[in-house]
Protein backbone atom coordinates (compact mmCIF):
# COMPACT_ATOMS: atom_id res chain seq x y z
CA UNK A 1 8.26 32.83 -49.20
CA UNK A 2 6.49 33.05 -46.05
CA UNK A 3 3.28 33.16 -47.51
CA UNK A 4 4.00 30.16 -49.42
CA UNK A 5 5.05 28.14 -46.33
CA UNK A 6 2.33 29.36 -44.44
CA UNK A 7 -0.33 28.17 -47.50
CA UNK A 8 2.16 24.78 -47.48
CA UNK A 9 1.48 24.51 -43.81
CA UNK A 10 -2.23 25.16 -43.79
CA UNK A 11 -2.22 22.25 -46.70
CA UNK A 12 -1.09 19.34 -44.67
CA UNK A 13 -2.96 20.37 -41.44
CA UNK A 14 -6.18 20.05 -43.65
CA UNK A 15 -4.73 16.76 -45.15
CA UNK A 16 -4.20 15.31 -41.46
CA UNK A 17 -8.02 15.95 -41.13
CA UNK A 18 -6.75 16.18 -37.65
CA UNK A 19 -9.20 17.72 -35.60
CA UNK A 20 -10.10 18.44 -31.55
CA UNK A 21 -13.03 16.23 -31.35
CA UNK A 22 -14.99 19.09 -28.92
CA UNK A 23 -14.30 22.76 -27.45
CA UNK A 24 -12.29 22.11 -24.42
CA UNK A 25 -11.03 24.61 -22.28
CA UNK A 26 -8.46 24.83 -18.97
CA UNK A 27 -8.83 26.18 -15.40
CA UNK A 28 -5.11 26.34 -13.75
CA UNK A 29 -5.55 29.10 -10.88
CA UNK A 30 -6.78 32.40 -12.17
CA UNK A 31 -5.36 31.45 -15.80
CA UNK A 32 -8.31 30.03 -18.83
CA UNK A 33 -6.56 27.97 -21.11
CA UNK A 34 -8.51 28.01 -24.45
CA UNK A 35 -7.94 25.03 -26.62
CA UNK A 36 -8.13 27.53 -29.65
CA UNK A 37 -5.11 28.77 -28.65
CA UNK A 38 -3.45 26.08 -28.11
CA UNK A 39 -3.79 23.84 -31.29
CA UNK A 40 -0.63 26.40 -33.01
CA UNK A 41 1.20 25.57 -29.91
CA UNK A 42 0.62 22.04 -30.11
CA UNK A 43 1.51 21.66 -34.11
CA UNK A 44 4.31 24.11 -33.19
CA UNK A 45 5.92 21.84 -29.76
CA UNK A 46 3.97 18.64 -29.81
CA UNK A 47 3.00 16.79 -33.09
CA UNK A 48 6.16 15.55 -33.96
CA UNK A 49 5.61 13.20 -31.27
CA UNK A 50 2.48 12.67 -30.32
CA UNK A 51 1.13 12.64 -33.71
CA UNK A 52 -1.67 15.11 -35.30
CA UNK A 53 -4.49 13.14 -33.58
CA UNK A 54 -3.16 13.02 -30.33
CA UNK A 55 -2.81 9.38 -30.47
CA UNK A 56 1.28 8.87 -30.43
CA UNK A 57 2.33 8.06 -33.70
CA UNK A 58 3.74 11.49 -34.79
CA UNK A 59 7.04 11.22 -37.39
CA UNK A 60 9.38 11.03 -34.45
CA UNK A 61 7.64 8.07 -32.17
CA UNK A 62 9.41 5.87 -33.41
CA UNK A 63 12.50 7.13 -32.34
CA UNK A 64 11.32 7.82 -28.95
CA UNK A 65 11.32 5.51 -25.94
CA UNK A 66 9.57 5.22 -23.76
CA UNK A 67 6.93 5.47 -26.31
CA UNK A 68 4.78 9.60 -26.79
CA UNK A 69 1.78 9.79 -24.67
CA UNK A 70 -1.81 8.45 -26.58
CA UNK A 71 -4.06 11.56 -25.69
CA UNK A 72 -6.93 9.62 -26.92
CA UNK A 73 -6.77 7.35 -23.94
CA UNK A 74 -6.71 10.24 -21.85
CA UNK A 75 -4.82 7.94 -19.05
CA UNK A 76 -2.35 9.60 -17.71
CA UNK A 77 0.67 8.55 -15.29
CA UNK A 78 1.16 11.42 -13.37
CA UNK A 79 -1.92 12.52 -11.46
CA UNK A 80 -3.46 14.23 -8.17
CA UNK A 81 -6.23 11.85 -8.44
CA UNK A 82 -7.18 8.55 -7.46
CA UNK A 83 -6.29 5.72 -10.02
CA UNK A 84 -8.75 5.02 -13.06
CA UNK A 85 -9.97 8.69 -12.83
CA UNK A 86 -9.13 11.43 -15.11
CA UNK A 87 -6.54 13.92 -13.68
CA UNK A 88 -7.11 17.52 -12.93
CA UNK A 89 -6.40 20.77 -15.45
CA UNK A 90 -3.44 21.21 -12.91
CA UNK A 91 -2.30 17.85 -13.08
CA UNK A 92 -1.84 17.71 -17.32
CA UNK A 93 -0.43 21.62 -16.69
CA UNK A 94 2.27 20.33 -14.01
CA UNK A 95 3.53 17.62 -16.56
CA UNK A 96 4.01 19.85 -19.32
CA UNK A 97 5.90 22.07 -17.20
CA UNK A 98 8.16 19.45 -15.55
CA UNK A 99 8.38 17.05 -18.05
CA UNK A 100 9.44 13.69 -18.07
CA UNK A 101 12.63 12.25 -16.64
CA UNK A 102 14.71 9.86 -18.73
CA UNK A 103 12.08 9.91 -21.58
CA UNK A 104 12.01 12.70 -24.72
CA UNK A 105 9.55 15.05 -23.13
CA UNK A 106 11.55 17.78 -21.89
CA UNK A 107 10.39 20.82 -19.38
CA UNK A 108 8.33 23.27 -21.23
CA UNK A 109 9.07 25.94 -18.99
CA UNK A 110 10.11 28.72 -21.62
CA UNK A 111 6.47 28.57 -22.65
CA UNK A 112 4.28 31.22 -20.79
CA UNK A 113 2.08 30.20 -17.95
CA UNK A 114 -0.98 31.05 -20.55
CA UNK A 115 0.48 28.52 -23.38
CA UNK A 116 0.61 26.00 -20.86
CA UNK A 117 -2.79 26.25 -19.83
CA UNK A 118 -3.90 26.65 -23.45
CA UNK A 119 -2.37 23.43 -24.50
CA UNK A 120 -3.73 21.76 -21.48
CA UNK A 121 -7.66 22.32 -22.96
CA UNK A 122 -6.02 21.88 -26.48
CA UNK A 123 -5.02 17.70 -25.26
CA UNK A 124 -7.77 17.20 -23.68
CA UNK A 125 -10.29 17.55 -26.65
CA UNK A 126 -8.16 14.56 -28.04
CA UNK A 127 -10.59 12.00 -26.12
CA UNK A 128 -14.38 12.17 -25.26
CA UNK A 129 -13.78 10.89 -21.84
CA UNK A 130 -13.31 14.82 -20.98
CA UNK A 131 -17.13 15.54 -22.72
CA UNK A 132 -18.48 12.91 -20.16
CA UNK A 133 -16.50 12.71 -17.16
CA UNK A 134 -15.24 15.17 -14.50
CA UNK A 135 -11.27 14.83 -13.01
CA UNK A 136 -11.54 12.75 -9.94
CA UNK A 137 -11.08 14.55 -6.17
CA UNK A 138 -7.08 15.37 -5.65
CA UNK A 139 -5.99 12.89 -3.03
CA UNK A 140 -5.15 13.81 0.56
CA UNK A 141 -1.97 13.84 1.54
CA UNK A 142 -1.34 13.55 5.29
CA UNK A 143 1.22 16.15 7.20
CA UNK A 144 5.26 14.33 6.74
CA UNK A 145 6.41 12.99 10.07
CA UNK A 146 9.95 13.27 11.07
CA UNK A 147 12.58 10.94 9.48
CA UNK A 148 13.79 8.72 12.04
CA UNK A 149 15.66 5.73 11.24
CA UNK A 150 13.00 3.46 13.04
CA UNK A 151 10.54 4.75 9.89
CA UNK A 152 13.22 4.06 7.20
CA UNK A 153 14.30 0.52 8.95
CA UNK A 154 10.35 -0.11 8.44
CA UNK A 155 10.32 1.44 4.94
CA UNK A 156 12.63 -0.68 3.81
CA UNK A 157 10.93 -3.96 5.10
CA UNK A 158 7.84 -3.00 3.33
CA UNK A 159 9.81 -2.54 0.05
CA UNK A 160 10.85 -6.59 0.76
CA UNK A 161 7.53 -7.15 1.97
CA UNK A 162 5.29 -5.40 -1.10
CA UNK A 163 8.06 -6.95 -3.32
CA UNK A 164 8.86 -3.56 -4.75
CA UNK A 165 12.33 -5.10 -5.29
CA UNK A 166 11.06 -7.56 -7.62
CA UNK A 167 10.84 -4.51 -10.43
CA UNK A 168 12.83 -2.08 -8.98
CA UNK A 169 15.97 -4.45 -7.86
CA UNK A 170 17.27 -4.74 -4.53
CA UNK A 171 19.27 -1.86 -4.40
CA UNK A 172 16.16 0.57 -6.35
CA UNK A 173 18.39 0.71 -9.71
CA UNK A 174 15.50 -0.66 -11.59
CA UNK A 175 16.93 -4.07 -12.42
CA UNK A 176 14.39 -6.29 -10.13
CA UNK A 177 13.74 -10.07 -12.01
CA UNK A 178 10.56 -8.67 -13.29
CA UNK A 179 12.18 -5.30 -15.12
CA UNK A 180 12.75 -6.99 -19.03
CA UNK A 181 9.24 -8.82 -18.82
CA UNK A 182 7.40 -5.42 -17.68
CA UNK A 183 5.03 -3.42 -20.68
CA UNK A 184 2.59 -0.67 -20.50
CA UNK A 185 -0.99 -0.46 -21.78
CA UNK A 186 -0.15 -0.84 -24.98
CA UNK A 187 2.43 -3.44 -24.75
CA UNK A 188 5.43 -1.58 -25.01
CA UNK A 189 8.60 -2.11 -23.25
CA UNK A 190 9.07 0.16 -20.04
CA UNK A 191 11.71 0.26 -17.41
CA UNK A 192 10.74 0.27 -13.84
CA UNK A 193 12.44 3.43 -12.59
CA UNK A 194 16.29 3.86 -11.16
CA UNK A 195 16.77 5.52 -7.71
CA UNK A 196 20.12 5.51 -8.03
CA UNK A 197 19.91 8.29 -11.19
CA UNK A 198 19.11 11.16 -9.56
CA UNK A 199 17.05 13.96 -7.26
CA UNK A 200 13.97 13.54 -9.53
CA UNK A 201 10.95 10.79 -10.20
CA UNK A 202 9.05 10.64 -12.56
CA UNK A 203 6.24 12.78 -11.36
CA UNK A 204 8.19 15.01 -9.49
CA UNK A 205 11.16 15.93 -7.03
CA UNK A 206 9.71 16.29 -3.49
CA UNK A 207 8.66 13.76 -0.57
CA UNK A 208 5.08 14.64 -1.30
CA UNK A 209 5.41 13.74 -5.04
CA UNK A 210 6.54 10.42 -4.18
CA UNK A 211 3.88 9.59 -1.41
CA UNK A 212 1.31 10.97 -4.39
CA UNK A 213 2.91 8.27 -6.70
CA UNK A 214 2.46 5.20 -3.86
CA UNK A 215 -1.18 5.85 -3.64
CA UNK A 216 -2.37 6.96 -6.90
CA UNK A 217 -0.57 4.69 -9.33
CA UNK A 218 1.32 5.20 -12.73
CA UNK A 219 -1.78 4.58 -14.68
CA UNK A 220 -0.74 3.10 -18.16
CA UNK A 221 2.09 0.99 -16.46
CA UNK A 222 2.70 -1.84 -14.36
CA UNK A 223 2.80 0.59 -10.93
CA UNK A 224 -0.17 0.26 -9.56
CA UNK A 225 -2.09 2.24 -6.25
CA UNK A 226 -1.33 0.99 -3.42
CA UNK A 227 -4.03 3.03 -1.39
CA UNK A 228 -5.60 0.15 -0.58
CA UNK A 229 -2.52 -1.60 0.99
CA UNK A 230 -0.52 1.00 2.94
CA UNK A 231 -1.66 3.36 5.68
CA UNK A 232 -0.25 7.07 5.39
CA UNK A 233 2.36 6.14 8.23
CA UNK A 234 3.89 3.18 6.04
CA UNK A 235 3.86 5.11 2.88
CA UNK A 236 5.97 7.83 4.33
CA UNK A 237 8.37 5.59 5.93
CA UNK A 238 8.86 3.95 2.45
CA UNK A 239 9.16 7.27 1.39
CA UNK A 240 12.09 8.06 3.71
CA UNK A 241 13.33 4.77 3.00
CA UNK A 242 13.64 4.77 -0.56
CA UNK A 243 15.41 8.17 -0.20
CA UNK A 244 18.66 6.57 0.73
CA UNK A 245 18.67 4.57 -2.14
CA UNK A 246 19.63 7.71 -3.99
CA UNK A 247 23.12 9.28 -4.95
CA UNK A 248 22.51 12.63 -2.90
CA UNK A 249 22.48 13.96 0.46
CA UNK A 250 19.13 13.80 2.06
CA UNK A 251 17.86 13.98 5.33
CA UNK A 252 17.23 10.02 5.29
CA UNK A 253 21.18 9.43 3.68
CA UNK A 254 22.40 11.59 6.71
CA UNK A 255 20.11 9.40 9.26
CA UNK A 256 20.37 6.34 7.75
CA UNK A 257 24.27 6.33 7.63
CA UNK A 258 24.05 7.93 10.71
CA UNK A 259 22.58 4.55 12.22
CA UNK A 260 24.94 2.53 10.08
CA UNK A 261 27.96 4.47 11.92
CA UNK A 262 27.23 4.13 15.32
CA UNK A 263 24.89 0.99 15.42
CA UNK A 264 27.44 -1.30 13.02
CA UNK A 265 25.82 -4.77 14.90
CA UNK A 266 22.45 -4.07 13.98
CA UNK A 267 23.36 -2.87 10.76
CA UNK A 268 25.58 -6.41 10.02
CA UNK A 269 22.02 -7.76 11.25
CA UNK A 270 19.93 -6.45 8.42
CA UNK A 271 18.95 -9.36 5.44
CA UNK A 272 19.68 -8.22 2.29
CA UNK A 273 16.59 -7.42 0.41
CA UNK A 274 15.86 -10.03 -2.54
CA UNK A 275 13.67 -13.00 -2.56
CA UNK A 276 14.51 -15.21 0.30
CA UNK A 277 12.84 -12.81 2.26
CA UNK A 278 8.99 -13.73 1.75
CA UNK A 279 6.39 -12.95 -0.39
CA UNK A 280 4.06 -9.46 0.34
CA UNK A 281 0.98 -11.94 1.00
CA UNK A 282 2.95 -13.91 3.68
CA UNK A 283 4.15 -11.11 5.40
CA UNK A 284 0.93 -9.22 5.33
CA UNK A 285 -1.13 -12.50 6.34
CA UNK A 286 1.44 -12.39 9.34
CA UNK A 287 0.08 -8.60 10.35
């Protein structure tokens, strides 16, 4: 019987004519990923939703939203790099381990470090782009300064300012006037994400993750880089900012009501965020 389902098996992989269009390999610290290896992992974890050629139309994507990754693209939301470039063997390695909150692609951590890697080189043979370009330079990311409620008062007039609330809502639950209208690359429907539904983002759980996301974009969505609009300083007082928008207890809840406590004028003083406040261009015209 196992013989059978193993010839059964080999039957409709050959059918697929799915193939890795080159020899790819990984480099994650001292581990080689060999995409060799990794193409029984993928048909094993992976195919069912992003499809025998990579390209996100396995059996289940239809189910699934948001929609499976297209490996063929090879653009990837979460990245070390700067936006437009590929991302690095670490980067691809890091999502498969985390996975993806509020989507279908769960944590793949019961997978050894080695099956990781070796579906890592096993994706990337899905596009050419990895044949003729190199992974772009990790960003930089600057030492955190202190939270201090003077950097989250200014975090959160940037998030008026750059008009963040416009997707993300006023509050950060992801209902901003722009959320129903918003589509990724290839035009489906995606949700701008909710700060109020938890510890995690979607490329990550620290302080640093989120600063990574400001300045390197979601590539394949609507959130863009804003590299080229905030200094290091602003993006980690939005940082610290958009912290207290979230249902735990931070450093930036504990200052922030902290301020709200004993300063209760200056709090009553505040505007709510929305759009009576300005545009971004006014505001940074007015800089």
């Amino acid at each position: 019987m196992r013989l059978k389902n193993a010839l059964i098996a080999m039957v409709v992989l050959l059918a697929s004519g799915a193939t890795v269009s080159f020899a790819q390999e990984s480099h994650i610290g001292n581990i080689q990923g060999r995409a060799s290896a990794g193409k029984g992992l993928y048909r094993r974890y992976c195919v069912g939703c992003h499809g025998p050629e990579g390209d996100g139309s396995g059996e289940n994507a239809a189910w699934v939203d948001p929609k499976p990754r297209d490996f063929t693209a090879a653009t990837f939301k979460c990245r070390s790099t700067p936006s437009g470039t590929l991302p690095t063997d670490q980067d691809i390695f890091d999502a498969i381990t985390r996975g993806f909150v509020n989507t279908s692609m769960p944590a793949w951590r019961p997978l050894t470090n080695q099956n990781r890697a070796d579906l890592v080189a096993y994706v990337k043979g899905f596009s050419a782009k990895w044949k003729g370009a190199a992974p772009g330079a990790p960003i930089a990311i600057p030492a955190e300064p202190p939270v201090k409620v003077e950097g989250i008062l200014h975090g959160r007039e940037l998030f008026q300012k750059m008009e963040c609330w416009k997707c993300h809502g006023p509050e950060g639950h992801g209902n901003g006037p722009a959320a129903a209208t918003l589509t990724d690359s290839k035009d489906n429907p995606i949700r701008p994400y909710n700060f109020a539904m938890g510890s995690r983002f979607k490329c990550g759980v620290t302080n640093e993750d989120l600063y990574r996301i400001f300045m390197t974009g979601l590539d394949g969505t609507p959130m863009p880089s804003f590299s080229d609009v905030l200094k290091p300083a602003d993006a980690w007082d939005l940082v610290h900012f958009l912290r207290t928008l979230q249902p735990m207890q931070t450093k930036e809840a504990e200052v922030w009501k902290q301020w709200q406590t004993t300063q209760p004028a200056q709090a009553k003083q505040l505007k709510p965020i929305g759009p009576d406040q300005g545009s971004v261009q006014g505001a940074m015209n007015a800089q």
